[in-house]
N, C-alpha and C. Protein backbone atom coordinates (compact mmCIF):
# COMPACT_ATOMS: atom_id res chain seq x y z
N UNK A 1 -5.54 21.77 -62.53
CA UNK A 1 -6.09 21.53 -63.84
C UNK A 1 -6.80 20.18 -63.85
N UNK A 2 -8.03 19.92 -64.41
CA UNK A 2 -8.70 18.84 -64.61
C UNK A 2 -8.11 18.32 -65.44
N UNK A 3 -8.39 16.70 -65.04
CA UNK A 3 -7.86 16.16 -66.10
C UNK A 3 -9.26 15.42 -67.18
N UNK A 4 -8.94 15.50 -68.45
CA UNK A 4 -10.30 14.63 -69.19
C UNK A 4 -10.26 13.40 -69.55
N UNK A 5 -11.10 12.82 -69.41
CA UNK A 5 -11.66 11.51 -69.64
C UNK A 5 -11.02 11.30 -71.20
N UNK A 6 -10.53 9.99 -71.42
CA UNK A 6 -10.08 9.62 -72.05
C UNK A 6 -10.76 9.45 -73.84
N UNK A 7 -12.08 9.54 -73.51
CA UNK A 7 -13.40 9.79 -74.63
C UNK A 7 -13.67 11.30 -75.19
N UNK A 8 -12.79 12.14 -74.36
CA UNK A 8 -12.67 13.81 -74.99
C UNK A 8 -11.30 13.66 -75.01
N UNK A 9 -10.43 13.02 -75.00
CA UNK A 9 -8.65 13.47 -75.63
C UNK A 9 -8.52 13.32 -77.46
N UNK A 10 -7.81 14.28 -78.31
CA UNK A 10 -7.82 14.77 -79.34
C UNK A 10 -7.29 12.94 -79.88
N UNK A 11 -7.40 12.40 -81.01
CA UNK A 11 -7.11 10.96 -81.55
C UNK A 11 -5.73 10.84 -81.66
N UNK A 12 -4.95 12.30 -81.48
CA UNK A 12 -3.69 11.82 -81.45
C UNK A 12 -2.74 11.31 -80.05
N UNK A 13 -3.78 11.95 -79.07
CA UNK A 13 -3.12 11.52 -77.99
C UNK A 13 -3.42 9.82 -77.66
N UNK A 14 -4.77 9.24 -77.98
CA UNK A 14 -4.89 8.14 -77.74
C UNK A 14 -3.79 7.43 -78.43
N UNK A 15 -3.59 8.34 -80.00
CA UNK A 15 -2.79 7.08 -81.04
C UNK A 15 -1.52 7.26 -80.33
N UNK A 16 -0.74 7.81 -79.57
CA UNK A 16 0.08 8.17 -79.42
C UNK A 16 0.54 6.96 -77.66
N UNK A 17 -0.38 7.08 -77.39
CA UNK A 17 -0.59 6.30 -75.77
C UNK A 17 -1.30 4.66 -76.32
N UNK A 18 -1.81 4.66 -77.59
CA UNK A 18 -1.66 2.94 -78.05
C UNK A 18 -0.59 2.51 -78.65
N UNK A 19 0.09 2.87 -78.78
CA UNK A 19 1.47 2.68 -79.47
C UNK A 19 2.29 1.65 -78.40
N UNK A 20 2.84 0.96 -78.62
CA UNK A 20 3.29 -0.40 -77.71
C UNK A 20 4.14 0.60 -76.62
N UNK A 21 5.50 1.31 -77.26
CA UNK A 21 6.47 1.79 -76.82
C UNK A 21 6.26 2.76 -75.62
N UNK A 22 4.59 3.44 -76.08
CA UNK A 22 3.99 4.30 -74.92
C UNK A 22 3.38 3.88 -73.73
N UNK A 23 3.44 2.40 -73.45
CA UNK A 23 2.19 1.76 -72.69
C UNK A 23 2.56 1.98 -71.63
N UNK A 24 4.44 2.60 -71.29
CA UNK A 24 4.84 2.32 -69.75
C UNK A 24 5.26 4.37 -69.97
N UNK A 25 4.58 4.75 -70.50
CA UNK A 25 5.27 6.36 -70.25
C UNK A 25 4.55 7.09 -69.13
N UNK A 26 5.27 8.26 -68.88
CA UNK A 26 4.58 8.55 -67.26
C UNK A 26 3.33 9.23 -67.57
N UNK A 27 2.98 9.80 -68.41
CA UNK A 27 1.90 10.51 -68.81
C UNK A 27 0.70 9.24 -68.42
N UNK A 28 0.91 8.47 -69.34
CA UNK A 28 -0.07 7.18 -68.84
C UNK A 28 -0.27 6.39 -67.39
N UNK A 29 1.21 6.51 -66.75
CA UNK A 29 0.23 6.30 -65.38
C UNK A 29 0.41 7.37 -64.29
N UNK A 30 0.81 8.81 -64.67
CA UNK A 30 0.32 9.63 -63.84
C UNK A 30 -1.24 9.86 -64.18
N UNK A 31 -1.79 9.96 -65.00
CA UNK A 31 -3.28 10.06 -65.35
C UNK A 31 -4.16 9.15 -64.69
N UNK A 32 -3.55 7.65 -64.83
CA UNK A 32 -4.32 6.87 -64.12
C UNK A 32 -4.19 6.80 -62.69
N UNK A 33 -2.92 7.30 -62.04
CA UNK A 33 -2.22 7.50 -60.67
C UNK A 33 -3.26 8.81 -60.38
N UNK A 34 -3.39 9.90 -60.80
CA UNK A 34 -3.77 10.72 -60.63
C UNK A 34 -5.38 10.57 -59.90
N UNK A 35 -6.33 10.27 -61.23
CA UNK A 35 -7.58 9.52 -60.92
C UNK A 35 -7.89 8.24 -59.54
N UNK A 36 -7.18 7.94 -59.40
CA UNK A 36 -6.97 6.72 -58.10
C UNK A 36 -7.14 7.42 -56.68
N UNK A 37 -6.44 8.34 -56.86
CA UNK A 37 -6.05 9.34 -55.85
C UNK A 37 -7.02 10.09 -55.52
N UNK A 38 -7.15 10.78 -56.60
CA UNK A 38 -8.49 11.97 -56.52
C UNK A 38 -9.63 11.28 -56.11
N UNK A 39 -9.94 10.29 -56.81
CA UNK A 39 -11.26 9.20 -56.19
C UNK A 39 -11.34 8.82 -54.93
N UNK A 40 -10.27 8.68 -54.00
CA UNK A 40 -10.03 7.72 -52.85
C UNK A 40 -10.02 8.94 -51.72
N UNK A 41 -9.65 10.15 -52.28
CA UNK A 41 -9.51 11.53 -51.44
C UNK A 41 -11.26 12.00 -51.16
N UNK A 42 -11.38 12.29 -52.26
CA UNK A 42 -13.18 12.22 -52.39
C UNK A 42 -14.19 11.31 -51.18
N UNK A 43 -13.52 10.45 -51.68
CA UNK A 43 -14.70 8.86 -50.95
C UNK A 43 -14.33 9.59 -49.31
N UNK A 44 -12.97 9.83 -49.18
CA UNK A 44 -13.36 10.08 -47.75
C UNK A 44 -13.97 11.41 -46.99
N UNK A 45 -13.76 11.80 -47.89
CA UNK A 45 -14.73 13.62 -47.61
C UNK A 45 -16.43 13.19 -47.35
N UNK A 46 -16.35 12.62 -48.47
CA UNK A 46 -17.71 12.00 -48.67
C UNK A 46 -18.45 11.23 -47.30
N UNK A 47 -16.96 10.70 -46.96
CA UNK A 47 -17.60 9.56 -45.74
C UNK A 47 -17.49 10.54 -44.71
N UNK A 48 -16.77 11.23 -44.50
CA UNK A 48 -16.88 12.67 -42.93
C UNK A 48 -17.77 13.08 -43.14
N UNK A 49 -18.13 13.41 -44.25
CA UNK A 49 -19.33 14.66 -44.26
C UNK A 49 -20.50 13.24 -43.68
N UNK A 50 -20.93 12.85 -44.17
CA UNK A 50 -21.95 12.10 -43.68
C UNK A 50 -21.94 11.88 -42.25
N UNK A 51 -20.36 11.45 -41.54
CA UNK A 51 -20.86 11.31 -40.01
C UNK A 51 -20.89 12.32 -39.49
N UNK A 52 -20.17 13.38 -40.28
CA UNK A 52 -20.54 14.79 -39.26
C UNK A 52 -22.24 14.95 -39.22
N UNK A 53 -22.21 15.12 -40.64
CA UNK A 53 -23.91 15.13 -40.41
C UNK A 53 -24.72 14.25 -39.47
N UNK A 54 -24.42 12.74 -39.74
CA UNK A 54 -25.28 12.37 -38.61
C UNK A 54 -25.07 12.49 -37.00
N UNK A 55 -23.94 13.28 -37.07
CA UNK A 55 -23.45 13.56 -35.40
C UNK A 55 -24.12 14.74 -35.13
N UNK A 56 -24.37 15.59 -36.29
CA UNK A 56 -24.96 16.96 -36.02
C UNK A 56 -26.28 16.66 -35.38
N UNK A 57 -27.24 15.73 -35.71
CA UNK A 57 -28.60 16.25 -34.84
C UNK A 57 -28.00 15.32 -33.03
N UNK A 58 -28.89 16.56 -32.30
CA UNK A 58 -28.32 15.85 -31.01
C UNK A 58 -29.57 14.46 -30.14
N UNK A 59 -30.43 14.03 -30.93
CA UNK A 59 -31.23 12.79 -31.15
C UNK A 59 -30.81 11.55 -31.75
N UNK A 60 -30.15 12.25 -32.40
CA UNK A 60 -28.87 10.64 -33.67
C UNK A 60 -27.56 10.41 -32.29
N UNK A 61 -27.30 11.77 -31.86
CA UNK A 61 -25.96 11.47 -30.74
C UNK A 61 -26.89 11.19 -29.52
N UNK A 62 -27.77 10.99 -29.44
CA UNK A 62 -28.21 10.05 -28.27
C UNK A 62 -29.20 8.76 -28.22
N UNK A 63 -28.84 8.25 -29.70
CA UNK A 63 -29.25 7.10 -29.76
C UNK A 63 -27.34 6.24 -29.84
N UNK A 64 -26.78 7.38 -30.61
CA UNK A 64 -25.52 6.70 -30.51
C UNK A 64 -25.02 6.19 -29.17
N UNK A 65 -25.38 6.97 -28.33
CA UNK A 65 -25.13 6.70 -26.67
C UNK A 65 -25.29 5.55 -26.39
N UNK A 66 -26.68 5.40 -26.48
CA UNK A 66 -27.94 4.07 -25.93
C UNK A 66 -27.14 3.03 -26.97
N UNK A 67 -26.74 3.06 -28.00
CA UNK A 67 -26.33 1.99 -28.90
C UNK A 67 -24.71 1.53 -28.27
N UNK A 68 -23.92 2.15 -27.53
CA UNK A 68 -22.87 2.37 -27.00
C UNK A 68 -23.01 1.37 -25.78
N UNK A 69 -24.13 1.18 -25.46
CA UNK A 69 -24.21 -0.19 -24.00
C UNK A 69 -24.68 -1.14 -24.90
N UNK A 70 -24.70 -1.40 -26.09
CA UNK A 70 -25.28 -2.41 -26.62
C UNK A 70 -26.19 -3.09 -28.00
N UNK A 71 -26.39 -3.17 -28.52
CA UNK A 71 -27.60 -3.63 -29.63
C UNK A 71 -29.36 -3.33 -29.11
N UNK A 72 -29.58 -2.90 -30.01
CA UNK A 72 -30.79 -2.04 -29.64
C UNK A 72 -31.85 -2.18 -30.49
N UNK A 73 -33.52 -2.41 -30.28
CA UNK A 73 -34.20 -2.05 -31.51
C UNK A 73 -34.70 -1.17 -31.83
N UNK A 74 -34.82 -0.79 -32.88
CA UNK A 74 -35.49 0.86 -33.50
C UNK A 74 -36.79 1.21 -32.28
N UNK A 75 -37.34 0.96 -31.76
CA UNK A 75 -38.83 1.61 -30.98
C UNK A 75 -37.67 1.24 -29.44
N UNK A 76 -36.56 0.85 -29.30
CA UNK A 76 -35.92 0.71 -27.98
C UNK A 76 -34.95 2.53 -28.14
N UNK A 77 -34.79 2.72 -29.28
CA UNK A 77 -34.02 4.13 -29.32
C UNK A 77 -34.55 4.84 -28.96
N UNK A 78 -36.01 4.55 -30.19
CA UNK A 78 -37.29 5.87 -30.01
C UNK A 78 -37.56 6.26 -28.51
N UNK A 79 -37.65 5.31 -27.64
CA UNK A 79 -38.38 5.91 -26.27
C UNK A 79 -37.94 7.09 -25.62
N UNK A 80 -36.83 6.96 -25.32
CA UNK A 80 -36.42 8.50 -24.68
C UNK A 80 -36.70 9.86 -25.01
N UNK A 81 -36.51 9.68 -26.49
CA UNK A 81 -36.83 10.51 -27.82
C UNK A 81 -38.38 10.91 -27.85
N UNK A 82 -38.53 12.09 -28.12
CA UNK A 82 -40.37 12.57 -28.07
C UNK A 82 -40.67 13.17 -29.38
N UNK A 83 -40.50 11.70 -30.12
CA UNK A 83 -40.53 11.45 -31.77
C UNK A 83 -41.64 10.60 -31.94
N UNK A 84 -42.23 10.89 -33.18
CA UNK A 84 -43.25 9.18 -33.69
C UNK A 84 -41.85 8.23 -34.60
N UNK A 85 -42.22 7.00 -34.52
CA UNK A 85 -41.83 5.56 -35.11
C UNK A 85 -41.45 6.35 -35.77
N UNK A 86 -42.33 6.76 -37.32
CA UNK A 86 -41.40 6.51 -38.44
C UNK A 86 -40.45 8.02 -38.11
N UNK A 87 -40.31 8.91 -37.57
CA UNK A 87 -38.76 9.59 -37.39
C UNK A 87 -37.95 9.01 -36.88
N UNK A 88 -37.92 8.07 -35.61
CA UNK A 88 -36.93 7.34 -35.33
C UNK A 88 -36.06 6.30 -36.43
N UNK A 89 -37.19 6.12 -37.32
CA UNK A 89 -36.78 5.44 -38.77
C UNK A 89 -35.96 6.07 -39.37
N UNK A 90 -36.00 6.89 -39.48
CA UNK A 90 -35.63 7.89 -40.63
C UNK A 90 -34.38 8.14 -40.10
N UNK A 91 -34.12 8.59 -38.69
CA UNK A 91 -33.03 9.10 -38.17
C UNK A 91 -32.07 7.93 -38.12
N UNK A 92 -32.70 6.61 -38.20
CA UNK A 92 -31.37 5.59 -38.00
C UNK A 92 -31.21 5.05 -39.42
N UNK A 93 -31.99 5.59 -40.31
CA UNK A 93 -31.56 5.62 -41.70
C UNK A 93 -29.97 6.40 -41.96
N UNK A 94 -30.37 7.47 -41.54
CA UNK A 94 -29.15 8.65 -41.39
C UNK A 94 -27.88 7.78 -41.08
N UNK A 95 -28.29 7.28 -39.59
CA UNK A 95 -27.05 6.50 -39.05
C UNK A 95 -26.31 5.58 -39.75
N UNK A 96 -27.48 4.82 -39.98
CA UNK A 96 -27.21 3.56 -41.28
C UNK A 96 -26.56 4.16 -42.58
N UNK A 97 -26.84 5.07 -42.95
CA UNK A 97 -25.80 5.76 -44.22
C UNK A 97 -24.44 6.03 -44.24
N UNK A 98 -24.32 6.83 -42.85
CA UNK A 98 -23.03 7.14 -42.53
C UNK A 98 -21.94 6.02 -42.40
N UNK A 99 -22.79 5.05 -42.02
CA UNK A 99 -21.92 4.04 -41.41
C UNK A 99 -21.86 3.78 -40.09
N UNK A 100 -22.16 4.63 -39.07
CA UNK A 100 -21.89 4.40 -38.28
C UNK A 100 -22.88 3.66 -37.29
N UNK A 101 -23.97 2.99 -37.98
CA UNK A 101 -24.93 1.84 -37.36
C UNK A 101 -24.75 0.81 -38.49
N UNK A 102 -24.98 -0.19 -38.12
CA UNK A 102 -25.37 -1.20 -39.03
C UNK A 102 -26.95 -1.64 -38.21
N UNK A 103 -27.67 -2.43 -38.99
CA UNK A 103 -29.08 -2.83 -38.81
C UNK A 103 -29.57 -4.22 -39.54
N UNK A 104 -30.15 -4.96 -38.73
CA UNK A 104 -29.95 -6.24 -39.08
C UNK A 104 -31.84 -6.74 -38.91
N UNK A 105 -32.46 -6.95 -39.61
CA UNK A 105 -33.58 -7.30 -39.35
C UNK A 105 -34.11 -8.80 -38.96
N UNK A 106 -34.86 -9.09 -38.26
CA UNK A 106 -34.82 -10.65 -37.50
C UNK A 106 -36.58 -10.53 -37.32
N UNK A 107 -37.40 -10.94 -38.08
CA UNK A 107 -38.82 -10.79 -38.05
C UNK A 107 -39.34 -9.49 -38.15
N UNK A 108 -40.26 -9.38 -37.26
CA UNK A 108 -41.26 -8.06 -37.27
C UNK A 108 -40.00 -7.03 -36.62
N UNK A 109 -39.05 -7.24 -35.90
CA UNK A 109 -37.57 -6.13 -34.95
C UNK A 109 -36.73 -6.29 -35.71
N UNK A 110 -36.04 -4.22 -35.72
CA UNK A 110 -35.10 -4.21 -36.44
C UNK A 110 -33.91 -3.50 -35.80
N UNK A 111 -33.14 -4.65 -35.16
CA UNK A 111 -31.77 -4.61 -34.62
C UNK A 111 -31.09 -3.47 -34.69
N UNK A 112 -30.21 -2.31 -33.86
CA UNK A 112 -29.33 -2.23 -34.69
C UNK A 112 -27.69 -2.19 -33.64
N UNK A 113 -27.11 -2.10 -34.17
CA UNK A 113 -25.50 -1.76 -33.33
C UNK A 113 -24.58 -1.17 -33.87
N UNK A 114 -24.10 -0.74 -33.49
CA UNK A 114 -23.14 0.51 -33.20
C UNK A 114 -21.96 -0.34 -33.78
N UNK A 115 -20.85 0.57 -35.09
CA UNK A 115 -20.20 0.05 -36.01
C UNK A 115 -18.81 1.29 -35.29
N UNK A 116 -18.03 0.51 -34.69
CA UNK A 116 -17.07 1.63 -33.78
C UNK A 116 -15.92 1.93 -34.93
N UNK A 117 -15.77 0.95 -35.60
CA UNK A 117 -14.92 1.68 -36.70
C UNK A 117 -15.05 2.89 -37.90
N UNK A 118 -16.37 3.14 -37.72
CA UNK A 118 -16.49 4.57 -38.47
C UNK A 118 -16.13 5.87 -37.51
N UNK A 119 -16.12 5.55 -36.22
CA UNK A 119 -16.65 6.49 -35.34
C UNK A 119 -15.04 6.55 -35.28
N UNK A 120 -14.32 5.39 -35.26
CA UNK A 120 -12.34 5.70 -34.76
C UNK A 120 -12.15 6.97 -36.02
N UNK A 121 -12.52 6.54 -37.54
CA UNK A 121 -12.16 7.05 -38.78
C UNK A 121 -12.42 9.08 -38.27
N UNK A 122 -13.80 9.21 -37.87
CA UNK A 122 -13.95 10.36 -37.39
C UNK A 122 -12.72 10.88 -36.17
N UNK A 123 -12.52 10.16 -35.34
CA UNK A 123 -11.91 10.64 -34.08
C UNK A 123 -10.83 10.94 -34.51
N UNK A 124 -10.16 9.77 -35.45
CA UNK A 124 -8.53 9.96 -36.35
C UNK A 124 -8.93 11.32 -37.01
N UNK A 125 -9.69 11.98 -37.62
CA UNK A 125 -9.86 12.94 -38.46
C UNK A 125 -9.96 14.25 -37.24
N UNK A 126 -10.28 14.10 -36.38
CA UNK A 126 -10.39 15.09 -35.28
C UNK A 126 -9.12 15.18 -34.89
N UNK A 127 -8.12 14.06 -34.75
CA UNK A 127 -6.79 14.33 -33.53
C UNK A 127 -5.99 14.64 -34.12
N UNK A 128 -5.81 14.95 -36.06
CA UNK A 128 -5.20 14.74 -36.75
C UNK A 128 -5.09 16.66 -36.41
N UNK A 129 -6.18 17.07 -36.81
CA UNK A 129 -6.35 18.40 -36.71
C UNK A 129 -6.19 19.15 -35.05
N UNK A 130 -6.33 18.35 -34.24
CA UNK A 130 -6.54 18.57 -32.70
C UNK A 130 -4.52 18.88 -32.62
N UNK A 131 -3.96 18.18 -33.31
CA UNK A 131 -2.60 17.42 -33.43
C UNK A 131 -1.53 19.11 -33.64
N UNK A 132 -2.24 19.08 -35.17
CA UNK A 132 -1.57 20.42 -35.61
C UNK A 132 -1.53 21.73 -34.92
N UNK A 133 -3.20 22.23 -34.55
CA UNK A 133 -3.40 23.17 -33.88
C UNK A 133 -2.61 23.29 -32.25
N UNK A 134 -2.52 21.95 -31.64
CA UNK A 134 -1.48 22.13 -30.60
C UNK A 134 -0.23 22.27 -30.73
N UNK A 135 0.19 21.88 -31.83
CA UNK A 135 1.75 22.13 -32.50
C UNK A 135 2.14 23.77 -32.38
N UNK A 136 0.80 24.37 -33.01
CA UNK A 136 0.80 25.85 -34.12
C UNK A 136 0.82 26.70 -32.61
N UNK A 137 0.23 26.17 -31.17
CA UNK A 137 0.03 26.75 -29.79
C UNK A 137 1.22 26.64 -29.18
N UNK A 138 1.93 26.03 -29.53
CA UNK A 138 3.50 25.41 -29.24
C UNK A 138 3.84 26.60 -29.42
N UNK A 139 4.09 26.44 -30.62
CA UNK A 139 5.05 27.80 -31.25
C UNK A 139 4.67 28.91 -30.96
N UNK A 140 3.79 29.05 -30.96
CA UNK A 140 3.23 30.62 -30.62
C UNK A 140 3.68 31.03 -29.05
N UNK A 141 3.17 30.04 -27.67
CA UNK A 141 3.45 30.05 -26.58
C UNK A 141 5.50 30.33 -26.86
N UNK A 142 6.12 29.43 -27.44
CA UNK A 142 7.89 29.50 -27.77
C UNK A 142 8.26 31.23 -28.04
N UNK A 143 7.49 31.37 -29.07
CA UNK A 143 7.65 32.44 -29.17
C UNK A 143 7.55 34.01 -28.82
N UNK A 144 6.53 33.84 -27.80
CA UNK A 144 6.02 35.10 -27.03
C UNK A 144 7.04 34.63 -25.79
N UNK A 145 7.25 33.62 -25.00
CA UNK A 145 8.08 33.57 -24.20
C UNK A 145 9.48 34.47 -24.72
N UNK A 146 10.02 34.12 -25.82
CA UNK A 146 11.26 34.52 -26.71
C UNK A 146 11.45 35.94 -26.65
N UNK A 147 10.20 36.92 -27.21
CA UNK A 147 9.63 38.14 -27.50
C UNK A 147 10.03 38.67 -25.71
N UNK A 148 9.26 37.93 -24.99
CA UNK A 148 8.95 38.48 -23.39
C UNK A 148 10.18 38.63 -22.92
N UNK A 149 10.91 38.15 -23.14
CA UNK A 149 12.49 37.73 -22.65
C UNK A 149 13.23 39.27 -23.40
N UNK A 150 13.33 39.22 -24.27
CA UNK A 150 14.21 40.12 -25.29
C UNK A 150 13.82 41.67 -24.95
N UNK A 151 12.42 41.73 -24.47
CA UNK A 151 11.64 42.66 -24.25
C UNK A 151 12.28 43.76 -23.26
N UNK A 152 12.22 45.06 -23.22
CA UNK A 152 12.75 46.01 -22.20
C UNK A 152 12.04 45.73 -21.19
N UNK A 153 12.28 45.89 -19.47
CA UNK A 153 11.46 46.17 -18.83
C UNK A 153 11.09 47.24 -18.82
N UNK A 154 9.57 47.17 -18.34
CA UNK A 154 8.72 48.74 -18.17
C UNK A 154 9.17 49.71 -17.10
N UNK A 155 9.57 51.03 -17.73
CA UNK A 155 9.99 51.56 -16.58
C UNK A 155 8.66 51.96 -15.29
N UNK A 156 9.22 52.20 -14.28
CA UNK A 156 8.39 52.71 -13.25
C UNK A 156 7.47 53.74 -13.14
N UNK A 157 8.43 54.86 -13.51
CA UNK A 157 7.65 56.32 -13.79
C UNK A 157 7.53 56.21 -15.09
N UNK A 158 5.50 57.06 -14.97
CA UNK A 158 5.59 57.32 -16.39
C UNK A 158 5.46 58.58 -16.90
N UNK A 159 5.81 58.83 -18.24
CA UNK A 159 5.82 60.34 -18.59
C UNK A 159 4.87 60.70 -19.47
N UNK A 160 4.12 61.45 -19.43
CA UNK A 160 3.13 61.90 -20.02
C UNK A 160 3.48 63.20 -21.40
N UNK A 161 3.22 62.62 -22.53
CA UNK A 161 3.69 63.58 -23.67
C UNK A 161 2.25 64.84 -23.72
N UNK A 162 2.90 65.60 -23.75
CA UNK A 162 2.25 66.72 -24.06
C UNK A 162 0.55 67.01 -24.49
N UNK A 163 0.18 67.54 -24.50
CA UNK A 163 -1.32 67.13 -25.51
C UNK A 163 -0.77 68.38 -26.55
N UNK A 164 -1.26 68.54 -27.67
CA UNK A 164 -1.41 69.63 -28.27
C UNK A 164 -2.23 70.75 -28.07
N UNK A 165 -1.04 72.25 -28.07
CA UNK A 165 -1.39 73.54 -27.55
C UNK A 165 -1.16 73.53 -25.75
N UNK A 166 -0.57 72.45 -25.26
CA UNK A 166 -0.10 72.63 -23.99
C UNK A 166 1.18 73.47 -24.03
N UNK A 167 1.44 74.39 -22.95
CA UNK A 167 2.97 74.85 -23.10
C UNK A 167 4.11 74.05 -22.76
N UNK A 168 4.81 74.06 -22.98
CA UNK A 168 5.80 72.84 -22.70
C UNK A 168 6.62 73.36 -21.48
């Protein structure tokens, strides 16, 4: 259930939550507990989705490379790349959004380097899930062993049932 903004609640709930006696009731700071939460859950969806995205083109993951030995300038990325200037722009815009470049301008060159703490935030978000799914392979492997064990052996000879309209 959503919760509403405090500018659509009916006047009795406000009068009811200004009242001195109400200032510490749980309604009042699960609402605000609530909102804190939901916001801070968000921001980080927000922040994956962006480095997934900029991990998705495989031109952004190979400037990330080249940025990986070092600090780099925008037309030092471009070269490998069989892009004009301003896409190489654009693409370390991307980077620069996500977070996972920072860019520092120093005259007519525009710096950039590789920000490894967005990139851990992703990897934590990968091992987290990498984590479970080996857990869930655990069990499954536990359990077919369990199954295999309990299991009859197959006999040797086999017998063939009838077909229909065969004589028996």
């Amino acid at each position: 259930m959503a919760t509403r903004e405090p500018a659509t609640w009916p006047k009795r709930w406000i009068h009811a939550l200004a009242h001195p006696r109400n200032q510490y009731s749980s309604i009042h700071l699960i609402i605000g507990a609530r909102r804190r939460i939901l916001k801070r859950m968000l921001q980080d969806v927000v922040d994956l989705d962006r480095i997934f995205h900029a991990l998705a083109d495989p031109g952004r993951r190979l400037m990330l490379e080249r940025l990986g030995q070092g600090p780099a300038s925008v037309s030092e990325l471009g070269r490998p790349l069989s892009m004009s200037l301003a896409a190489v722009v654009q693409h370390v815009q991307v980077l620069e959004a996500s977070g996972l470049v920072r860019t520092e301008k120093l005259g007519r060159t525009r710096t950039c380097t590789l920000n490894p703490a967005t990139l851990r935030s992703a990897e934590h978000w990968i091992s987290e899930r990498r984590t479970f799914v080996e857990r869930r392979l655990d069990r499954l492997g536990e359990y077919l062993a369990e199954t295999a064990e309990t299991a009859d052996p197959p006999s040797t000879t086999t017998t063939r049932s009838p077909a229909p309209g065969d004589p028996a």
